[in-house]
Protein backbone atom coordinates (compact mmCIF):
# COMPACT_ATOMS: atom_id res chain seq x y z
CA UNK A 1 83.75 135.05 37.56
CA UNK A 2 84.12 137.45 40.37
CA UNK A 3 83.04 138.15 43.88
CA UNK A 4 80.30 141.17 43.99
CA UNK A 5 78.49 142.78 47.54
CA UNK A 6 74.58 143.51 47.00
CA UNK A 7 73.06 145.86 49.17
CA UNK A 8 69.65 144.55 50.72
CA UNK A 9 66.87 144.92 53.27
CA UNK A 10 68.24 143.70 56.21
CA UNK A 11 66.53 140.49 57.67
CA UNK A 12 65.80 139.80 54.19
CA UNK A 13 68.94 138.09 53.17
CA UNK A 14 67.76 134.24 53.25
CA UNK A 15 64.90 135.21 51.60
CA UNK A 16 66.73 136.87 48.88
CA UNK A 17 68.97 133.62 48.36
CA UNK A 18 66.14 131.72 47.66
CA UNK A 19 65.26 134.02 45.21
CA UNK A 20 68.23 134.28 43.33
CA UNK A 21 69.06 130.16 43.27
CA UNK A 22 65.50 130.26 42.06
CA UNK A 23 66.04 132.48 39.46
CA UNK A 24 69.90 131.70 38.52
CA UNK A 25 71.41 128.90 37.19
CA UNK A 26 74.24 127.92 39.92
CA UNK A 27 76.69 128.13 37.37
CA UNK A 28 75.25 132.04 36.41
CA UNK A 29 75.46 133.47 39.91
CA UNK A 30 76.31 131.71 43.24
CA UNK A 31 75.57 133.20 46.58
CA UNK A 32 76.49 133.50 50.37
CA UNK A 33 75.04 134.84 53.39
CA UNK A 34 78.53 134.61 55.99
CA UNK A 35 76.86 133.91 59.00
CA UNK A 36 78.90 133.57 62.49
CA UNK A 37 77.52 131.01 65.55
CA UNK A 38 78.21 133.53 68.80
CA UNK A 39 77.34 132.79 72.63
CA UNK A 40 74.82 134.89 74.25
CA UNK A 41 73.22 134.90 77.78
CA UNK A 42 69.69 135.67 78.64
CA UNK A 43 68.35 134.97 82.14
CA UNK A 44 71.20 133.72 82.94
CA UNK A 45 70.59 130.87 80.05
CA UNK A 46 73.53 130.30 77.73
CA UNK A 47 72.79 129.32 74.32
CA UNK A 48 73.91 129.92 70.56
CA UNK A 49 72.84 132.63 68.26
CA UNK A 50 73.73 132.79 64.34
CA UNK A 51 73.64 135.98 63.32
CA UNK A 52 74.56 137.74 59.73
CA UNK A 53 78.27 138.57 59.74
CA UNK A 54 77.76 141.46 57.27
CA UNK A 55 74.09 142.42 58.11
CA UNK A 56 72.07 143.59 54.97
CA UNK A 57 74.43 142.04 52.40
CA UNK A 58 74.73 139.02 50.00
CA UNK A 59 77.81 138.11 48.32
CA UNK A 60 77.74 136.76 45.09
CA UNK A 61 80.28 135.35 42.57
CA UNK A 62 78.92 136.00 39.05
CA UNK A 63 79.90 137.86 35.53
CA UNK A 64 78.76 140.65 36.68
CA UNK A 65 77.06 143.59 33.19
CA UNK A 66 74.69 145.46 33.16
CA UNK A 67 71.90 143.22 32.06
CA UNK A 68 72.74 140.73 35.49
CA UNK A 69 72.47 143.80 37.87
CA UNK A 70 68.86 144.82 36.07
CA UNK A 71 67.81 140.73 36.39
CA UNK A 72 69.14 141.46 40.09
CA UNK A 73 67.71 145.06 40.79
CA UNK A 74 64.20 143.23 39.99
CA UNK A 75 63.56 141.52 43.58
CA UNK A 76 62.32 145.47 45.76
CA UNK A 77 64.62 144.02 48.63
CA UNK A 78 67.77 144.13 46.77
CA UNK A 79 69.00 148.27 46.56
CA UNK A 80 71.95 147.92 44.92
CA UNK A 81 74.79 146.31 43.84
CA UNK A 82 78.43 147.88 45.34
CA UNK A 83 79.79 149.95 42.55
CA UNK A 84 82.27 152.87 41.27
CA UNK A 85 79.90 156.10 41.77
CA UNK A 86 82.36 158.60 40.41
CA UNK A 87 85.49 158.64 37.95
CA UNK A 88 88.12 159.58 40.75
CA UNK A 89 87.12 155.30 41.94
CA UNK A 90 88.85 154.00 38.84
CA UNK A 91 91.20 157.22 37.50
CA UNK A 92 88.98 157.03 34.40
CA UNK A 93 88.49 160.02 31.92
CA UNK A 94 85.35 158.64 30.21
CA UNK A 95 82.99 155.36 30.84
CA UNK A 96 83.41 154.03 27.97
CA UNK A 97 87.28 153.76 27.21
CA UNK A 98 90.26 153.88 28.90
CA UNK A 99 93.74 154.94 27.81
CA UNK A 100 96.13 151.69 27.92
CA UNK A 101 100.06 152.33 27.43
CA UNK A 102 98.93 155.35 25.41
CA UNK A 103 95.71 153.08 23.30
CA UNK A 104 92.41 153.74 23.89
CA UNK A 105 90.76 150.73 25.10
CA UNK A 106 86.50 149.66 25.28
CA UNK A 107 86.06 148.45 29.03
CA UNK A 108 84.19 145.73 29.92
CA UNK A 109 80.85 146.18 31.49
CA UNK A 110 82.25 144.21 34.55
CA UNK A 111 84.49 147.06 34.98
CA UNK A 112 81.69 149.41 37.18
CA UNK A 113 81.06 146.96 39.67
CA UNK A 114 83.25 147.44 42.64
CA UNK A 115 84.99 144.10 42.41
CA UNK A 116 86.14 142.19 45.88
CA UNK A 117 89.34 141.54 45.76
CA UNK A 118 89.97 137.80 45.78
CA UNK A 119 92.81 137.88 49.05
CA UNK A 120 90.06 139.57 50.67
CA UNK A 121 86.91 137.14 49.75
CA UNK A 122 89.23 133.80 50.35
CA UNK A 123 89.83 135.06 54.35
CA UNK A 124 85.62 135.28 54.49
CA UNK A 125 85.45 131.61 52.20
CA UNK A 126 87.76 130.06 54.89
CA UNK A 127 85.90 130.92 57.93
CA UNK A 128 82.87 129.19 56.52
CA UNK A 129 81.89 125.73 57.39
CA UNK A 130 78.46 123.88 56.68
CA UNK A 131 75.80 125.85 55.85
CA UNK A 132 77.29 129.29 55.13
CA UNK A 133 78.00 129.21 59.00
CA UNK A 134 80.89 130.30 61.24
CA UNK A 135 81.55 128.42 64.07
CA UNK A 136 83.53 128.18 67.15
CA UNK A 137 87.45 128.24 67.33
CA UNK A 138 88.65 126.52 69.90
CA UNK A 139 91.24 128.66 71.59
CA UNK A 140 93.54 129.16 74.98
CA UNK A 141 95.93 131.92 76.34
CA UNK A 142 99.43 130.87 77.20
CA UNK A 143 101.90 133.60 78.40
CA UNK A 144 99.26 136.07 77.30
CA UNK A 145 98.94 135.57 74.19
CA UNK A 146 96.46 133.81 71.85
CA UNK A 147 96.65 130.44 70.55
CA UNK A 148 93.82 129.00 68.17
CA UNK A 149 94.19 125.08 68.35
CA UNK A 150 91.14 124.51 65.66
CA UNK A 151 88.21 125.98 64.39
CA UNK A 152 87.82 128.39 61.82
CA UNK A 153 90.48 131.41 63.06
CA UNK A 154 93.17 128.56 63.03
CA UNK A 155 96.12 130.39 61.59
CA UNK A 156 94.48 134.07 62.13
CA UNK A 157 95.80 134.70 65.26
CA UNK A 158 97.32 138.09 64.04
CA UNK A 159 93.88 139.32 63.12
CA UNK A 160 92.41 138.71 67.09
CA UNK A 161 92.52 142.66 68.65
CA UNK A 162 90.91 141.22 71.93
CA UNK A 163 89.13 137.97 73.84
CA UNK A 164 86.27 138.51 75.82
CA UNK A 165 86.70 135.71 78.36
CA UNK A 166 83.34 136.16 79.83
CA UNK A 167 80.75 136.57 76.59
CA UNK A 168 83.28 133.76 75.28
CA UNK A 169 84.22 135.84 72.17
CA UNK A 170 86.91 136.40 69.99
CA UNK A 171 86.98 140.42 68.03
CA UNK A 172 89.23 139.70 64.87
CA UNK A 173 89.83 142.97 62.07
CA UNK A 174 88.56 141.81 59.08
CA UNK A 175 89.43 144.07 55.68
CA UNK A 176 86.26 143.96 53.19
CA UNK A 177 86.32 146.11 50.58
CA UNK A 178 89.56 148.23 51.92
CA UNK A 179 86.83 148.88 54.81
CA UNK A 180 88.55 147.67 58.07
CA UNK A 181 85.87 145.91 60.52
CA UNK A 182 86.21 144.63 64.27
CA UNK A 183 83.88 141.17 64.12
CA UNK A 184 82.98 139.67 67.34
CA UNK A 185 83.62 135.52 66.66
CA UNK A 186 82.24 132.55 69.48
CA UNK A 187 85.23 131.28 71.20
CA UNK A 188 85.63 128.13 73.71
CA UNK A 189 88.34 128.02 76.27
CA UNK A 190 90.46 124.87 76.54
């Protein structure tokens, strides 16, 4: 089984989990909504916000063919699954086969879903804790530079671009389908 993105009304996304482990067998698709815990201020109130960390999109680890995407395509909130749009994606002359050391070979149906590549997917897997949720590293700056003692971004430290001292968060690069993306993550100061 692999790691797949669906495309869906945003806001929707719990909704659309409950739909799918309604409709799936665990062991036929398994999802995840990454969700990050951040700080935010209003009237001068401090409290904690989880928000999406990829707004509008599920993950799910599945087989993914043809007949799994029309099962999925089904629920009106889900638009689409992530996948190869054009030949010039996967260097392929034809959908059906593909020449292999000179032998044409049948692809697998799997093959025209864009695929996340598992180095990728593990970084997202790690950050999660309970519930699908992100939460806080704990973190402090010695010499000027960035030291996570625990939490989640424990051993990212090379990822961090910049700490926001005041909103209390962290923005790490994280690479999702070879799309670079600057996330902010809730920090606390020791």
């Amino acid at each position: 089984m692999s790691w797949y993105v669906l495309y869906v009304k945003s806001g929707s996304e719990s909704q659309i989990k409950k739909w799918i482990e309604a409709k799936f067998n665990r062991s036929q698709i398994y999802s995840v909504i990454p969700k990050r815990k951040v700080p935010q201020k209003k009237a001068g109130q401090e409290y904690d916000v989880v928000k999406p960390l990829f707004p509008g999109y599920i993950f799910v680890e599945t087989k993914m063919n043809f007949s799994t995407y029309y099962q999925l395509r089904e629920n009106p909130l889900i638009y689409q699954t992530l996948n190869y749009n054009n030949l010039k994606d996967r260097n392929m002359r034809s959908f059906d086969t593909i020449l292999i050391d000179g032998q044409a070979e049948t692809l697998d149906e799997s093959y025209f879903f864009k695929e996340i590549p598992m180095e990728e997917m593990f970084i997202v897997l790690n950050l999660m804790q309970s519930n699908d949720i992100i939460e806080y590293s704990q973190v402090c700056i010695e010499d000027s530079k960035v030291i996570v003692k625990s939490g989640p971004l424990k051993g990212m430290e090379r990822f961090i671009k910049k700490i926001d001292k005041h909103k209390k968060r962290a923005k790490v690069l994280l690479t999702i389908l070879g799309s670079e993306l600057l996330i902010d993550f809730g920090i606390e100061f020791l």
